[in-house]
PDB file of N, CA and C in Angstrom:
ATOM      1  N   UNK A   1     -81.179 111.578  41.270  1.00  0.00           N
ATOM      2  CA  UNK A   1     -80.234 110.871  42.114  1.00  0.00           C
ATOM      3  C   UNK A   1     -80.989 109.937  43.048  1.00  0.00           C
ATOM      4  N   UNK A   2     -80.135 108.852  43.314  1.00  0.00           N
ATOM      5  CA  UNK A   2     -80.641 107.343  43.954  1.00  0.00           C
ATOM      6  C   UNK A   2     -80.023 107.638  45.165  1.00  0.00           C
ATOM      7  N   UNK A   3     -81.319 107.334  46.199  1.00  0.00           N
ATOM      8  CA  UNK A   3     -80.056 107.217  47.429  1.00  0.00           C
ATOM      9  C   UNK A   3     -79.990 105.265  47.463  1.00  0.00           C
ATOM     10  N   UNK A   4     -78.601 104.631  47.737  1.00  0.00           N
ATOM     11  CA  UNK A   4     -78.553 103.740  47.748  1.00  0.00           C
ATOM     12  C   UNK A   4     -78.373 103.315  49.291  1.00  0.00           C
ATOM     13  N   UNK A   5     -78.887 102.645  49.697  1.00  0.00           N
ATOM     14  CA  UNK A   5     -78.776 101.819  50.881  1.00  0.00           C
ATOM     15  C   UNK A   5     -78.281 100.229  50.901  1.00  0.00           C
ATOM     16  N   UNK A   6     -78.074 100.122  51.787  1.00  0.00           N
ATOM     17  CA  UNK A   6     -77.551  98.519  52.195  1.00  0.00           C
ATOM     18  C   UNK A   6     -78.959  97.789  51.241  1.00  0.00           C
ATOM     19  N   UNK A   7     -80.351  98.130  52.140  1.00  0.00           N
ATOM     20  CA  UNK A   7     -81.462  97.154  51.651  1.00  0.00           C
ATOM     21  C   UNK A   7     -81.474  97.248  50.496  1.00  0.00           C
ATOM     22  N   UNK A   8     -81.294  98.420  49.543  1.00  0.00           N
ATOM     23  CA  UNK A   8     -81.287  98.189  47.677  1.00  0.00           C
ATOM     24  C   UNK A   8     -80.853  97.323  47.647  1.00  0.00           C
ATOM     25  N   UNK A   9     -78.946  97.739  47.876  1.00  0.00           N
ATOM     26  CA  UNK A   9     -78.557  96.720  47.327  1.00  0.00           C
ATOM     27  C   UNK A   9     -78.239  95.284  47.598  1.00  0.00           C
ATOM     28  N   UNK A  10     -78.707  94.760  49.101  1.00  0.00           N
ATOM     29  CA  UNK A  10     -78.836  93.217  49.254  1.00  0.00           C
ATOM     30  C   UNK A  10     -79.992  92.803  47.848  1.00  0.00           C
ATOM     31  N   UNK A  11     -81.320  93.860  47.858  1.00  0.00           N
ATOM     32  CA  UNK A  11     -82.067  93.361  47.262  1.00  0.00           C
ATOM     33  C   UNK A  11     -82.288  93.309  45.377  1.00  0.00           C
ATOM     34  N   UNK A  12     -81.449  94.285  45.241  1.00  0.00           N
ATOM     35  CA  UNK A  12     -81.040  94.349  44.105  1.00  0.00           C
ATOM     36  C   UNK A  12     -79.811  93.503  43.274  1.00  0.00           C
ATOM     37  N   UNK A  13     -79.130  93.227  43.463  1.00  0.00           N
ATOM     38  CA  UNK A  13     -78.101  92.258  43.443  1.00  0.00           C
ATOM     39  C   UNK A  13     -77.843  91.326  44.358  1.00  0.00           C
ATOM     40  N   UNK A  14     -78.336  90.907  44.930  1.00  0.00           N
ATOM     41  CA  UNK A  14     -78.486  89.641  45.790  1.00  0.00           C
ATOM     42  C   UNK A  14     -76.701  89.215  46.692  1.00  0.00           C
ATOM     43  N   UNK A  15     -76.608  90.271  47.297  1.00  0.00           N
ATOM     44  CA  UNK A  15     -75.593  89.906  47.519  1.00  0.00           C
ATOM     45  C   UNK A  15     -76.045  89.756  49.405  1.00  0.00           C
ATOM     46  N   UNK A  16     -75.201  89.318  50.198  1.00  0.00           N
ATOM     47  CA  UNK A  16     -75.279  89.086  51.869  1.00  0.00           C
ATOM     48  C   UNK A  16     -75.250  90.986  52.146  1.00  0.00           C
ATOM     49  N   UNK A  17     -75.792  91.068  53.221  1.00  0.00           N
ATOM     50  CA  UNK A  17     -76.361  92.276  54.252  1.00  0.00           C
ATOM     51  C   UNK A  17     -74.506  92.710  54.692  1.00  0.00           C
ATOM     52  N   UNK A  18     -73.878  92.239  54.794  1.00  0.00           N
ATOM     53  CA  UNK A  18     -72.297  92.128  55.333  1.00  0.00           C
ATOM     54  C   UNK A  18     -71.713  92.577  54.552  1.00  0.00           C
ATOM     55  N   UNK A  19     -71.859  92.288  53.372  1.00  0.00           N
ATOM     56  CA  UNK A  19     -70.799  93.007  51.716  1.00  0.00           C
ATOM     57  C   UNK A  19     -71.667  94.405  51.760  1.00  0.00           C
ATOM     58  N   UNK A  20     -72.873  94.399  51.837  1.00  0.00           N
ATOM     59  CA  UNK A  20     -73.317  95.517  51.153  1.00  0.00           C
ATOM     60  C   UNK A  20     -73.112  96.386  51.988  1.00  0.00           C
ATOM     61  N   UNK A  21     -73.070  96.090  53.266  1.00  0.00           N
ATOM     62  CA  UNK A  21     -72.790  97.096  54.270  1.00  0.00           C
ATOM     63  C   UNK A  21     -71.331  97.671  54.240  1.00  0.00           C
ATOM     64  N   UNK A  22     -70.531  96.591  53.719  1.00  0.00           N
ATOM     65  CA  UNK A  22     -68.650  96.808  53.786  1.00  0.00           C
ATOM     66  C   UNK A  22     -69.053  97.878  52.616  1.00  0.00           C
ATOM     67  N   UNK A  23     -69.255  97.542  51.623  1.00  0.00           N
ATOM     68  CA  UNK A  23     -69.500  98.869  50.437  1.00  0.00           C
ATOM     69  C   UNK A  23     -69.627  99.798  50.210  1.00  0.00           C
ATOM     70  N   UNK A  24     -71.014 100.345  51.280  1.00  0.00           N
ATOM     71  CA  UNK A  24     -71.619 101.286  51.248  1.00  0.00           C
ATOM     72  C   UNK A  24     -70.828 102.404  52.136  1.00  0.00           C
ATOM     73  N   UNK A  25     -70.186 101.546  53.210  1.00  0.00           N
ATOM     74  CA  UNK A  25     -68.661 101.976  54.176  1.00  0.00           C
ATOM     75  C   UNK A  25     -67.846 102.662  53.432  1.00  0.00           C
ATOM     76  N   UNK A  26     -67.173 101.153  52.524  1.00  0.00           N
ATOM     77  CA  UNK A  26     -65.750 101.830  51.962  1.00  0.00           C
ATOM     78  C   UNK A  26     -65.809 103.276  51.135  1.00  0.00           C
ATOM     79  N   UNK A  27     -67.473 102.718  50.082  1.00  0.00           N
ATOM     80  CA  UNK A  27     -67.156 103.679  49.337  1.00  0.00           C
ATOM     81  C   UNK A  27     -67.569 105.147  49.761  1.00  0.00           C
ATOM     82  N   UNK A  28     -68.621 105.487  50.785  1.00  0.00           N
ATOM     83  CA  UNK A  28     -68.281 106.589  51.168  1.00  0.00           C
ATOM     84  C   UNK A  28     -67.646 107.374  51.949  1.00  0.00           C
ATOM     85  N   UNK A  29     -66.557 106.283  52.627  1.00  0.00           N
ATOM     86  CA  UNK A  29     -65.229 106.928  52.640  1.00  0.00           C
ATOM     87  C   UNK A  29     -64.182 107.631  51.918  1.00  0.00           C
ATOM     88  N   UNK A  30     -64.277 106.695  50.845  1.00  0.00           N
ATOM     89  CA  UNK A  30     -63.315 107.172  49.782  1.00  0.00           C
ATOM     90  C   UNK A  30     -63.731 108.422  49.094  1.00  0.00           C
ATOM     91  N   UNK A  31     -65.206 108.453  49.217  1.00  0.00           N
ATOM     92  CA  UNK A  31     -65.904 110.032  48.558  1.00  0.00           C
ATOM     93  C   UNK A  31     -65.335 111.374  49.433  1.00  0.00           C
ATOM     94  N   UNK A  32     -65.454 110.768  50.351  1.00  0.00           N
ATOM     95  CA  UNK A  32     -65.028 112.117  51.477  1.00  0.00           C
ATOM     96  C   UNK A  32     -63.792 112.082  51.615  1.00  0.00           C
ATOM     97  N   UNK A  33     -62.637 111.407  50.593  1.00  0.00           N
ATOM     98  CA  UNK A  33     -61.369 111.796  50.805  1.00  0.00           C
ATOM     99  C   UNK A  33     -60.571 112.783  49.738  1.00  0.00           C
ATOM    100  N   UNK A  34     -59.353 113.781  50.125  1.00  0.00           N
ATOM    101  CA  UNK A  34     -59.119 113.631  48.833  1.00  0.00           C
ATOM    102  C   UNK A  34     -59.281 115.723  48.970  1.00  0.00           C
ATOM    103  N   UNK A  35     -59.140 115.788  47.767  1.00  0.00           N
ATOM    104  CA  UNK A  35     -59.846 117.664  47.308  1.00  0.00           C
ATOM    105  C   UNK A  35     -61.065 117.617  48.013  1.00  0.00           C
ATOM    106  N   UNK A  36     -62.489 116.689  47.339  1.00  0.00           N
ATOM    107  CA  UNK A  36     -63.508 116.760  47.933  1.00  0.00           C
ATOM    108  C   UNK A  36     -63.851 116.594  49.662  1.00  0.00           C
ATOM    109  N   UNK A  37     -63.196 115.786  49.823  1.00  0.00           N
ATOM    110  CA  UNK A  37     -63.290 115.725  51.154  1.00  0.00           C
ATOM    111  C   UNK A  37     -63.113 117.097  52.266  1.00  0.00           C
ATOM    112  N   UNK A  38     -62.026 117.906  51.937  1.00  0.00           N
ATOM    113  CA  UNK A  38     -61.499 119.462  52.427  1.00  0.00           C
ATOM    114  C   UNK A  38     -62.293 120.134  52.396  1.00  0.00           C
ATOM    115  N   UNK A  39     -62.849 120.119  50.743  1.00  0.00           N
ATOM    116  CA  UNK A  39     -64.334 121.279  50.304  1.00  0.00           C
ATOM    117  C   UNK A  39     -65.072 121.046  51.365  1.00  0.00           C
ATOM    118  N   UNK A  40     -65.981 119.706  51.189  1.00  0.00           N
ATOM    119  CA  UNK A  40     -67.174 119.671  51.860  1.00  0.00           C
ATOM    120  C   UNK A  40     -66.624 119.723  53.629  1.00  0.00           C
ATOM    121  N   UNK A  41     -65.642 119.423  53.873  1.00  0.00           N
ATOM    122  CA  UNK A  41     -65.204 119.584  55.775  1.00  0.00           C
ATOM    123  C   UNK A  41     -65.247 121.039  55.855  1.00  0.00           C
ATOM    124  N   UNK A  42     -64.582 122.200  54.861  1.00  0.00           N
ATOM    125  CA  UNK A  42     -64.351 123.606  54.838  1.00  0.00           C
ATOM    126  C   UNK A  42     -66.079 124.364  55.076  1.00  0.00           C
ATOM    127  N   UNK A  43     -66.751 123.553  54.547  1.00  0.00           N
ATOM    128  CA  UNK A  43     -68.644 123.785  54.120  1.00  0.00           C
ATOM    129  C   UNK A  43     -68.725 123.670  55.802  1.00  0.00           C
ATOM    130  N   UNK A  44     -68.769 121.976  56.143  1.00  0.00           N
ATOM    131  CA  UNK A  44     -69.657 121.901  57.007  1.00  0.00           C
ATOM    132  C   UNK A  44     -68.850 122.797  58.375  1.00  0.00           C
ATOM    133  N   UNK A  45     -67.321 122.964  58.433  1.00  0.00           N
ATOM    134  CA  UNK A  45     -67.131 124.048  59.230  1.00  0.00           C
ATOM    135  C   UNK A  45     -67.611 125.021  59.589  1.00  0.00           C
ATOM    136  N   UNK A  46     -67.874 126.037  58.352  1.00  0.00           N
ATOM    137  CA  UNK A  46     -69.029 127.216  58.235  1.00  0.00           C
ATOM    138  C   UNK A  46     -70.012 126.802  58.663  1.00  0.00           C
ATOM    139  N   UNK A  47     -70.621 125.783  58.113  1.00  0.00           N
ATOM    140  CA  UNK A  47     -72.140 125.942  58.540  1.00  0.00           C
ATOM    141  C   UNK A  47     -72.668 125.901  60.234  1.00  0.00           C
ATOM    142  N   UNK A  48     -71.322 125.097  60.829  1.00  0.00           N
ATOM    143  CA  UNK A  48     -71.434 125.144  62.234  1.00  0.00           C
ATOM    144  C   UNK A  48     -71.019 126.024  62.644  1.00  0.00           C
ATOM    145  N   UNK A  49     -69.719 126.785  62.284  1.00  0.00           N
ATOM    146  CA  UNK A  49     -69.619 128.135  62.817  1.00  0.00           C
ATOM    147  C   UNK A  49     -70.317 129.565  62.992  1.00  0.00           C
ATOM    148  N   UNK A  50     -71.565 129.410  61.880  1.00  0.00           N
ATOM    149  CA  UNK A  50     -72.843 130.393  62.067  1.00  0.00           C
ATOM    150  C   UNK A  50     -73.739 129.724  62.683  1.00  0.00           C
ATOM    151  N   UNK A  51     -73.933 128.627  63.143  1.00  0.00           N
ATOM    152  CA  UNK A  51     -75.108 127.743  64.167  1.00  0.00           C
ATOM    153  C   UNK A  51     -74.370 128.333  65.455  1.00  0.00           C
ATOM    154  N   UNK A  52     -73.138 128.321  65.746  1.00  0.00           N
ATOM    155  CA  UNK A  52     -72.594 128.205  66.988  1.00  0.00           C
ATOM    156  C   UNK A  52     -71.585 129.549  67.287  1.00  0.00           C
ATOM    157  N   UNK A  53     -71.395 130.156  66.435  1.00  0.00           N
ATOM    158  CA  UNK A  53     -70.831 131.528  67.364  1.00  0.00           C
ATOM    159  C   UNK A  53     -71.502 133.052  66.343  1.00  0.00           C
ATOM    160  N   UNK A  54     -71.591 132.553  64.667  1.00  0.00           N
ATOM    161  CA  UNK A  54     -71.870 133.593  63.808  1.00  0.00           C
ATOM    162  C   UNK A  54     -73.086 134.107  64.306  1.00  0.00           C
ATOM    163  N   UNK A  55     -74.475 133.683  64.172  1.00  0.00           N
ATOM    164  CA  UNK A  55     -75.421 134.418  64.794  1.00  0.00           C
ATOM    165  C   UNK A  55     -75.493 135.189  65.922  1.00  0.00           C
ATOM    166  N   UNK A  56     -74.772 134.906  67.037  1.00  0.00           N
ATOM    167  CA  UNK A  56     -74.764 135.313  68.157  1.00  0.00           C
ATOM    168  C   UNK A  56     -73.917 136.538  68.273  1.00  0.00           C
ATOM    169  N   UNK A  57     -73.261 136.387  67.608  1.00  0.00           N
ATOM    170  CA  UNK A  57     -71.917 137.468  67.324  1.00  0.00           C
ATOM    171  C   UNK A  57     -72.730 138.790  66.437  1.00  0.00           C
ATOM    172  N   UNK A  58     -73.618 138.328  65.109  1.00  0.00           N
ATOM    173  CA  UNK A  58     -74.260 139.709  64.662  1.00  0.00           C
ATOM    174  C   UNK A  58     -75.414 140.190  65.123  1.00  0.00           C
ATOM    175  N   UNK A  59     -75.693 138.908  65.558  1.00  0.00           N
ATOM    176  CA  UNK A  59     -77.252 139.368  66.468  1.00  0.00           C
ATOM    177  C   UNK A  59     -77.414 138.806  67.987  1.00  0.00           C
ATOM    178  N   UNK A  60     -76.379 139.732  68.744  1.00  0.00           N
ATOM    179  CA  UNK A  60     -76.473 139.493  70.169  1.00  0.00           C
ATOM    180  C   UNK A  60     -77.959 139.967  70.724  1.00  0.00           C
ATOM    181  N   UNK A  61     -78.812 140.382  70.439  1.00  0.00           N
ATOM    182  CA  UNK A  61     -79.530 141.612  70.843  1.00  0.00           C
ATOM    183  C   UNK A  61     -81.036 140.177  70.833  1.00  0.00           C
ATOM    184  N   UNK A  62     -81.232 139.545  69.756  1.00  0.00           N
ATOM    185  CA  UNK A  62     -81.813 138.085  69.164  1.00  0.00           C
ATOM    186  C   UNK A  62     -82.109 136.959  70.085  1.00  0.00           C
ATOM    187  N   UNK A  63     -83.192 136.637  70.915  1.00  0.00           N
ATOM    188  CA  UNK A  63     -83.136 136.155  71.705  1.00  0.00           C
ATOM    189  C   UNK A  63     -84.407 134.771  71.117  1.00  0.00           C
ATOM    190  N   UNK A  64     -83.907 133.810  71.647  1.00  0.00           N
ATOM    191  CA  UNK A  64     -85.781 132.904  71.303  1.00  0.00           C
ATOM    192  C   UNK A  64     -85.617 132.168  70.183  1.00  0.00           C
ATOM    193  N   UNK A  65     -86.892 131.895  69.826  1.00  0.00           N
ATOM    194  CA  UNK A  65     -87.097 131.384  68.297  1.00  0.00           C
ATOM    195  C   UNK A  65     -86.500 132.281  67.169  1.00  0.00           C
ATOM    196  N   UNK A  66     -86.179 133.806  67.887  1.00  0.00           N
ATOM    197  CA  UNK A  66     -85.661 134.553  66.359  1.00  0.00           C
ATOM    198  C   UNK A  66     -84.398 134.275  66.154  1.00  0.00           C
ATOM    199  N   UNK A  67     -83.672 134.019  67.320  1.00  0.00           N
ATOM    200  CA  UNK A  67     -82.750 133.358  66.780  1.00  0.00           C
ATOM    201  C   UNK A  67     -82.275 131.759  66.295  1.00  0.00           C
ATOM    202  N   UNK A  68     -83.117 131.167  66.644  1.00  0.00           N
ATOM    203  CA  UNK A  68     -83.454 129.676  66.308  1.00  0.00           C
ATOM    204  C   UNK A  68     -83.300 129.896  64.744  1.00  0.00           C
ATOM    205  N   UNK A  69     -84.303 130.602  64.276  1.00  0.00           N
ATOM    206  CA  UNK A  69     -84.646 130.836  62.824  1.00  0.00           C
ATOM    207  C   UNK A  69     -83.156 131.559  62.466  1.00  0.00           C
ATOM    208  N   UNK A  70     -82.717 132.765  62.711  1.00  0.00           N
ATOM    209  CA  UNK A  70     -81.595 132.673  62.711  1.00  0.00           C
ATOM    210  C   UNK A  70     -80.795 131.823  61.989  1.00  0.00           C
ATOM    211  N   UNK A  71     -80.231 131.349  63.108  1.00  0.00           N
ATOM    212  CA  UNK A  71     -78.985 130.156  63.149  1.00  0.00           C
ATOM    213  C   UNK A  71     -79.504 128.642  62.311  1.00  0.00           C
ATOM    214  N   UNK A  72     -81.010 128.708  61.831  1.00  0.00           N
ATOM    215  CA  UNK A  72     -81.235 127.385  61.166  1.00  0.00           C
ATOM    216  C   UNK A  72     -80.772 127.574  60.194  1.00  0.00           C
ATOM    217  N   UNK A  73     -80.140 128.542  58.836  1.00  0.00           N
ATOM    218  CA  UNK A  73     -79.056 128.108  57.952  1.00  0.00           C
ATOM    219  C   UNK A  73     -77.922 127.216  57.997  1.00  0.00           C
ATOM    220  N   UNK A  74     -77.254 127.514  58.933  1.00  0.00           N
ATOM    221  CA  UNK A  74     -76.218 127.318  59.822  1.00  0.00           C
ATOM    222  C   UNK A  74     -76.179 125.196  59.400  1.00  0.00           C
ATOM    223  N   UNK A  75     -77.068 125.202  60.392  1.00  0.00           N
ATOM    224  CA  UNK A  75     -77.431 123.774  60.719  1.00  0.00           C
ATOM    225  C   UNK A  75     -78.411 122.686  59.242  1.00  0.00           C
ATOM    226  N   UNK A  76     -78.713 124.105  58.485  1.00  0.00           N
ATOM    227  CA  UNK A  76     -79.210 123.498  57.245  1.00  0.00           C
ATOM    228  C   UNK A  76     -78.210 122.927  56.140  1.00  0.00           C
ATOM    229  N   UNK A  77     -76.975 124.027  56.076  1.00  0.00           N
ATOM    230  CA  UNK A  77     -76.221 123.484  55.617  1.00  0.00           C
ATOM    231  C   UNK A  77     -74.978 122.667  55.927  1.00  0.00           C
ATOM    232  N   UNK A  78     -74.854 122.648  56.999  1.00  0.00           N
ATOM    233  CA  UNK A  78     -73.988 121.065  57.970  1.00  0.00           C
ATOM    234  C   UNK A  78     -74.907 120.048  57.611  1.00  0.00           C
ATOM    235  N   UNK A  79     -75.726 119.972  57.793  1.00  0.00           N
ATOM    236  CA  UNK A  79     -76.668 118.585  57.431  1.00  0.00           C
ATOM    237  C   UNK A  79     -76.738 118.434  56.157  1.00  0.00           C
ATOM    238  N   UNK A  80     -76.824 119.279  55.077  1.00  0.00           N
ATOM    239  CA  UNK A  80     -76.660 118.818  53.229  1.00  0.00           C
ATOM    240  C   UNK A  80     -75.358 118.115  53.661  1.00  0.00           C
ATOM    241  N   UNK A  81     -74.355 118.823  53.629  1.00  0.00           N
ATOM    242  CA  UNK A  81     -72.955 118.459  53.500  1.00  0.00           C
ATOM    243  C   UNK A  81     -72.752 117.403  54.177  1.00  0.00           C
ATOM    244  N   UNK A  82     -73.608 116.512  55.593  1.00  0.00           N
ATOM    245  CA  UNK A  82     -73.375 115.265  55.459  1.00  0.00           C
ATOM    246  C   UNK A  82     -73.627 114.229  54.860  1.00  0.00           C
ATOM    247  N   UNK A  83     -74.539 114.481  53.764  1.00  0.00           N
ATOM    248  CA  UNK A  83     -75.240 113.851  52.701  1.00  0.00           C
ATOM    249  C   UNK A  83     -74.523 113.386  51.562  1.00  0.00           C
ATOM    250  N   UNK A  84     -73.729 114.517  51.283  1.00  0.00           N
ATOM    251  CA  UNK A  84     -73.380 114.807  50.238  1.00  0.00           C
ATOM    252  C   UNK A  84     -71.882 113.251  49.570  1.00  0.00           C
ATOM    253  N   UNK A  85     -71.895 112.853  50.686  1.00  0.00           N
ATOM    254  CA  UNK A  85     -70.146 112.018  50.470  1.00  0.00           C
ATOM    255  C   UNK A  85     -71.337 110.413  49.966  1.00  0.00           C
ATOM    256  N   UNK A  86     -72.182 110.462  50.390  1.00  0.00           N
ATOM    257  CA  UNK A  86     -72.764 109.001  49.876  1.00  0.00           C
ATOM    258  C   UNK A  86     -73.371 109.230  48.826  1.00  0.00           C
ATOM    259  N   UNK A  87     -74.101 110.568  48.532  1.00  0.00           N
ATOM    260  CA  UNK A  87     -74.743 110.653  47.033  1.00  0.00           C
ATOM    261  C   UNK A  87     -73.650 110.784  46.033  1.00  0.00           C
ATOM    262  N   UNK A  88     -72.160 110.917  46.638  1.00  0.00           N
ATOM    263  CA  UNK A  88     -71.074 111.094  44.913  1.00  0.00           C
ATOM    264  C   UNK A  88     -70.555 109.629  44.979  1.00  0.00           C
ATOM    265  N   UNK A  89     -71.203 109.034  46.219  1.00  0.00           N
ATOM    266  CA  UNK A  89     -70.471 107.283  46.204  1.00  0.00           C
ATOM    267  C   UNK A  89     -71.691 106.372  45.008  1.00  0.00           C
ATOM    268  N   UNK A  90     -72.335 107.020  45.036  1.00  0.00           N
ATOM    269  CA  UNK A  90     -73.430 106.135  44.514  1.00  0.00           C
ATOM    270  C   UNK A  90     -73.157 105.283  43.090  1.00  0.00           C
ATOM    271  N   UNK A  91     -72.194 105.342  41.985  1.00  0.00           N
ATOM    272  CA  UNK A  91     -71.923 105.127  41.112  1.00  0.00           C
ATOM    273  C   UNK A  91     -71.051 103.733  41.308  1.00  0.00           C
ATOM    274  N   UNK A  92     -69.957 104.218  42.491  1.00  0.00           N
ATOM    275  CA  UNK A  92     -68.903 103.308  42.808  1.00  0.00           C
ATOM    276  C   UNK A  92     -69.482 102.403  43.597  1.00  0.00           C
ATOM    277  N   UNK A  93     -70.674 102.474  44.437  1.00  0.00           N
ATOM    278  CA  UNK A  93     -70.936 101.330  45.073  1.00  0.00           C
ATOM    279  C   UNK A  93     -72.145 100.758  44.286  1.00  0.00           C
ATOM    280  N   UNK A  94     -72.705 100.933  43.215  1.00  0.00           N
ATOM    281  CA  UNK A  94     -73.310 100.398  42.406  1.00  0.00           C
ATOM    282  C   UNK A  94     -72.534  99.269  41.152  1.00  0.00           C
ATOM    283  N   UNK A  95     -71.111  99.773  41.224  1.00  0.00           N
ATOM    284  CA  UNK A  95     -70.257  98.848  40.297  1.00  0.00           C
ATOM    285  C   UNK A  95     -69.441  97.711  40.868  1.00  0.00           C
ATOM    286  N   UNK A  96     -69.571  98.366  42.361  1.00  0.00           N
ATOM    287  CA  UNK A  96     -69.166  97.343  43.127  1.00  0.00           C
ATOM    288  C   UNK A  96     -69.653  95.962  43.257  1.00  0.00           C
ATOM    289  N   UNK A  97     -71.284  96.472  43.952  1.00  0.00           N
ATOM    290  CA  UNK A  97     -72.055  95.488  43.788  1.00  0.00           C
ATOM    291  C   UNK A  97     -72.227  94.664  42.693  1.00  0.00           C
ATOM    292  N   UNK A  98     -72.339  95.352  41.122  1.00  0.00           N
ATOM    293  CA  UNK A  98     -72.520  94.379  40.196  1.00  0.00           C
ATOM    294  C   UNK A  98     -71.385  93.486  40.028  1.00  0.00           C
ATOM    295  N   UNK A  99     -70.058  93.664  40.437  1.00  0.00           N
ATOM    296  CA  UNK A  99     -69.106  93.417  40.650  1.00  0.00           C
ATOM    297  C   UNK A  99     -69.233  91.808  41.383  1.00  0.00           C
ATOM    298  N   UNK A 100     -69.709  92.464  42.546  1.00  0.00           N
ATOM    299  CA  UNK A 100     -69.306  91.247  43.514  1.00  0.00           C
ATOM    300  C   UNK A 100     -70.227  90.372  42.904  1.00  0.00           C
ATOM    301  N   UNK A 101     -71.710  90.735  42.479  1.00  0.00           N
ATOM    302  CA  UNK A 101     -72.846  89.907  42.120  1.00  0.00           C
ATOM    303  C   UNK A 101     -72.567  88.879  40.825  1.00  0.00           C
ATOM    304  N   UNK A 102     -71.825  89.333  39.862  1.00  0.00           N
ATOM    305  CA  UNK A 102     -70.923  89.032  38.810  1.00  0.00           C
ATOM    306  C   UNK A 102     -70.608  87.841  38.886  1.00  0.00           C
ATOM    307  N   UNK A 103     -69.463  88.112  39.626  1.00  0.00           N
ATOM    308  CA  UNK A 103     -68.599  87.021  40.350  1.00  0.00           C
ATOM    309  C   UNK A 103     -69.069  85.690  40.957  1.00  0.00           C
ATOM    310  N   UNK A 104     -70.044  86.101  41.682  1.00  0.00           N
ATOM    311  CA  UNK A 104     -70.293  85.211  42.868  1.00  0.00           C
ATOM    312  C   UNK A 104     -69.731  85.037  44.005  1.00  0.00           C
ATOM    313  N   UNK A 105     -68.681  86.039  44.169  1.00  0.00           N
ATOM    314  CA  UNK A 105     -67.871  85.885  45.019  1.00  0.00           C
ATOM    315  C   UNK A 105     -68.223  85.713  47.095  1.00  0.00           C
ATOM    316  N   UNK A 106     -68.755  84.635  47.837  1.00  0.00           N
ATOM    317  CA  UNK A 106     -69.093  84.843  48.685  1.00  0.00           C
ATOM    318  C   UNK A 106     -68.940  84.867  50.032  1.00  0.00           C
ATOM    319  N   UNK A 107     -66.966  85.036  49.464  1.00  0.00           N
ATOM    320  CA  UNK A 107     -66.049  84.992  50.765  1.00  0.00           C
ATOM    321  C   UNK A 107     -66.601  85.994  52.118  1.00  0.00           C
ATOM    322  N   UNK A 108     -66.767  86.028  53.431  1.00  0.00           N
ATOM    323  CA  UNK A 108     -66.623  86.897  54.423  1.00  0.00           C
ATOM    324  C   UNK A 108     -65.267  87.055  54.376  1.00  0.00           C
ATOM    325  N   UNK A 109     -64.259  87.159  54.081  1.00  0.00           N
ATOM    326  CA  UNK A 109     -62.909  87.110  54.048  1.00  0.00           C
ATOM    327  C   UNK A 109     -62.558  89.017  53.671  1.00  0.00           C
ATOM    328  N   UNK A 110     -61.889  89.505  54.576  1.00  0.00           N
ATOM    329  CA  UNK A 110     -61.865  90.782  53.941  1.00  0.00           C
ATOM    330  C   UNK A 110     -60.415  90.694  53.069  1.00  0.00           C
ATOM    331  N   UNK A 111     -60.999  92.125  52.147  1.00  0.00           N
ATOM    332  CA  UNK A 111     -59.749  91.839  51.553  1.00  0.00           C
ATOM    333  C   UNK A 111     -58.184  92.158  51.705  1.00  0.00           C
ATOM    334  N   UNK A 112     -57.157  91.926  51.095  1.00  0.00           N
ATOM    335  CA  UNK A 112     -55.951  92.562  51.875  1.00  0.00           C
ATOM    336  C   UNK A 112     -55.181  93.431  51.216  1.00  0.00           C
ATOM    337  N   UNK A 113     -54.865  94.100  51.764  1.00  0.00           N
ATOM    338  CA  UNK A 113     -54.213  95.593  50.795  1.00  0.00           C
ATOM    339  C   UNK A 113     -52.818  95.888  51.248  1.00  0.00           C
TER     340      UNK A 113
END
């Protein structure tokens, strides 16, 4: 898996810093909507709810770095799960781009829906 960024793809398809940025927006919005979107919000819930009350709750007694270590699951997996909505965009904003690059299209004009 590719992580795609704005700089790929200005530089990869030659498109303006402004589209690629609208892209990389829309489409990992649209990743995080939806069934998937619930899953991964239901994930990163948990994962903050053992950073922020679960550890403390089974291991009141845990003081320090042991609980640091602890609770770093917690916070390990809130942070995958924010990852996760741009690595399932990666396909759609790759077709995008060839899309717009295609075209030529080099309106700033957004579009209207």
């Amino acid at each position: 898996m590719r992580w795609f960024t704005t700089r790929r793809l200005v530089r990869t398809y030659g498109i303006r810093w402004t589209e690629a940025e609208r892209i990389v927006r829309e489409e990992c919005l649209r990743s995080g909507r939806g069934r998937t979107g619930l899953v991964l919000s239901l994930i990163h819930l948990t994962g903050l709810g053992w950073l922020l009350f679960g550890a403390h709750w089974l291991f009141p007694s845990v003081q320090g770095w042991m609980r640091m270590g602890i609770e770093s699951p917690g916070l390990l997996v809130s942070m995958i799960v924010m990852l996760v909505p741009r690595l399932l965009a990666r396909d759609a904003m790759r077709a995008r781009a060839e899309a717009l690059a295609a075209t030529g299209d080099r309106s700033e004009q957004l579009p209207l829906r």
